[in-house]
Protein backbone atom coordinates (compact mmCIF):
# COMPACT_ATOMS: atom_id res chain seq x y z
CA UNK A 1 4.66 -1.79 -1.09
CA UNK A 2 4.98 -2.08 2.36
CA UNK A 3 7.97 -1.39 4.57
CA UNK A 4 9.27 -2.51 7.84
CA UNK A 5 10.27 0.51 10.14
CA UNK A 6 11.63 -1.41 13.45
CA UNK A 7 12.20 -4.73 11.31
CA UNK A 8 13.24 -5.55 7.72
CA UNK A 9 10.87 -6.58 5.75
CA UNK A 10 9.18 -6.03 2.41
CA UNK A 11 5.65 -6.93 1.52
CA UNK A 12 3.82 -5.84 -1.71
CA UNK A 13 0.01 -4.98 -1.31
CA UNK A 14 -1.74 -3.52 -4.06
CA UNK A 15 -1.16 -3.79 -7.63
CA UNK A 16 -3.39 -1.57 -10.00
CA UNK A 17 -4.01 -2.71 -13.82
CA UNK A 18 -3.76 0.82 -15.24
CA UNK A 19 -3.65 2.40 -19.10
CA UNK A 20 -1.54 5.50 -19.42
CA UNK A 21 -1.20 8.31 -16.37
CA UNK A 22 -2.87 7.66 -13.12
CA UNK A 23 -4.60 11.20 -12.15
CA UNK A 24 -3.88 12.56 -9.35
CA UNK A 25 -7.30 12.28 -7.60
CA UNK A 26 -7.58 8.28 -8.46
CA UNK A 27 -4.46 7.88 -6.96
CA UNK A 28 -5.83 9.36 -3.56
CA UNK A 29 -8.62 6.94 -3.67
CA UNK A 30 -5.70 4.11 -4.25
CA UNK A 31 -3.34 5.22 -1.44
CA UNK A 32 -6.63 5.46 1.13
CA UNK A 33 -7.78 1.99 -0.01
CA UNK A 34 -4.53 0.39 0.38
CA UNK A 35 -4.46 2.62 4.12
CA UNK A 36 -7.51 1.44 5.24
CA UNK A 37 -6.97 -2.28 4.61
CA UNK A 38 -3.47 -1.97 6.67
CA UNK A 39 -5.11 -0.25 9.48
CA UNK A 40 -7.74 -3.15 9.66
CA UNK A 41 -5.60 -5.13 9.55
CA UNK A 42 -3.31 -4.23 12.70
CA UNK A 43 -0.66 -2.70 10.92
CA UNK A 44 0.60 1.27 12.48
CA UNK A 45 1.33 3.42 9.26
CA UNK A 46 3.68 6.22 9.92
CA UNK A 47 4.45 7.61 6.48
CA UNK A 48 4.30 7.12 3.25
CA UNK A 49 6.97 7.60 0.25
CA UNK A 50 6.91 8.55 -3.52
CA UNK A 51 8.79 9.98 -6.21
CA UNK A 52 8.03 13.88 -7.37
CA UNK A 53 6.16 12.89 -10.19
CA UNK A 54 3.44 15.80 -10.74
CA UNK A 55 0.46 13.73 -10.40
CA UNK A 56 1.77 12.23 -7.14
CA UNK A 57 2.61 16.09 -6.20
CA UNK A 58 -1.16 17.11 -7.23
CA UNK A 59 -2.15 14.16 -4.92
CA UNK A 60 -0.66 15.19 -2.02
CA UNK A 61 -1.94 18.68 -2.47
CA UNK A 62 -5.00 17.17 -2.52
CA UNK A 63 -4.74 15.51 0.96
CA UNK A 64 -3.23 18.79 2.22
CA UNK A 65 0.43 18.26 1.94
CA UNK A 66 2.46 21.72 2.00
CA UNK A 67 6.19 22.91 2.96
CA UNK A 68 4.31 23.47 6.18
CA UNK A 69 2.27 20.67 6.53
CA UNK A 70 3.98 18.02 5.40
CA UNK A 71 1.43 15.18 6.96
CA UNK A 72 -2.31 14.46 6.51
CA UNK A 73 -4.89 13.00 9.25
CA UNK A 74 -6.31 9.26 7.96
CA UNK A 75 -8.68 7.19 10.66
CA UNK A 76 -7.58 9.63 13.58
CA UNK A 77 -3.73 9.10 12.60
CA UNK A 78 -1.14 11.39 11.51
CA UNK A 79 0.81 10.08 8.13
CA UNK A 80 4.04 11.82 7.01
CA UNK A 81 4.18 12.66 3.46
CA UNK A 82 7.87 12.05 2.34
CA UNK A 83 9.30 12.42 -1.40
CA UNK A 84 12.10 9.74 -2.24
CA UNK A 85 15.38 11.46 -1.66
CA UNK A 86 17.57 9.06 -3.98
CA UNK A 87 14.83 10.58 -7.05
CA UNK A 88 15.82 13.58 -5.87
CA UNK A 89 18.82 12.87 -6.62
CA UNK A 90 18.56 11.24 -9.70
CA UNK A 91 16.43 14.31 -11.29
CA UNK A 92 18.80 17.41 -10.36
């Protein structure tokens, strides 16, 4: 799903026909498909958003994420890494 910053809007982009758990390093290989399509196609990704379940955790170790790194480098861009506050909330 895709997210206005500036504007409101909402756009979904990529749906994925899956059985049981996603692991962690497929779901790299889904976030930089669905990143390199929106870059081609004009659009400026800033960040990206997702709960803290542990394979999406593993999957952002995997592209580097830490307390004091919380970004990776795709195409020459930074990205932010951010975990959904509201599931934050929810969980504790």
């Amino acid at each position: 799903m895709l997210h206005g910053h500036c504007k409101m809007w909402k756009q979904p982009v990529a749906y994925y026909m899956i059985c049981g758990s996603t692991e962690s390093d497929v779901r790299v290989n889904f976030l930089m498909e669905v990143l390199d399509t929106c870059q081609n196609a004009g659009l400026d990704i800033i960040d990206t958003v997702c709960n803290i379940d542990a394979n999406n955790v593993k999957a952002l170790k995997l592209l580097g994420i830490s307390e004091k790194t919380p970004s990776f480098r795709f195409q020459d861009r930074e990205i932010a890494a951010i975990f959904d506050p509201f599931h934050h909330l929810k969980c504790n």
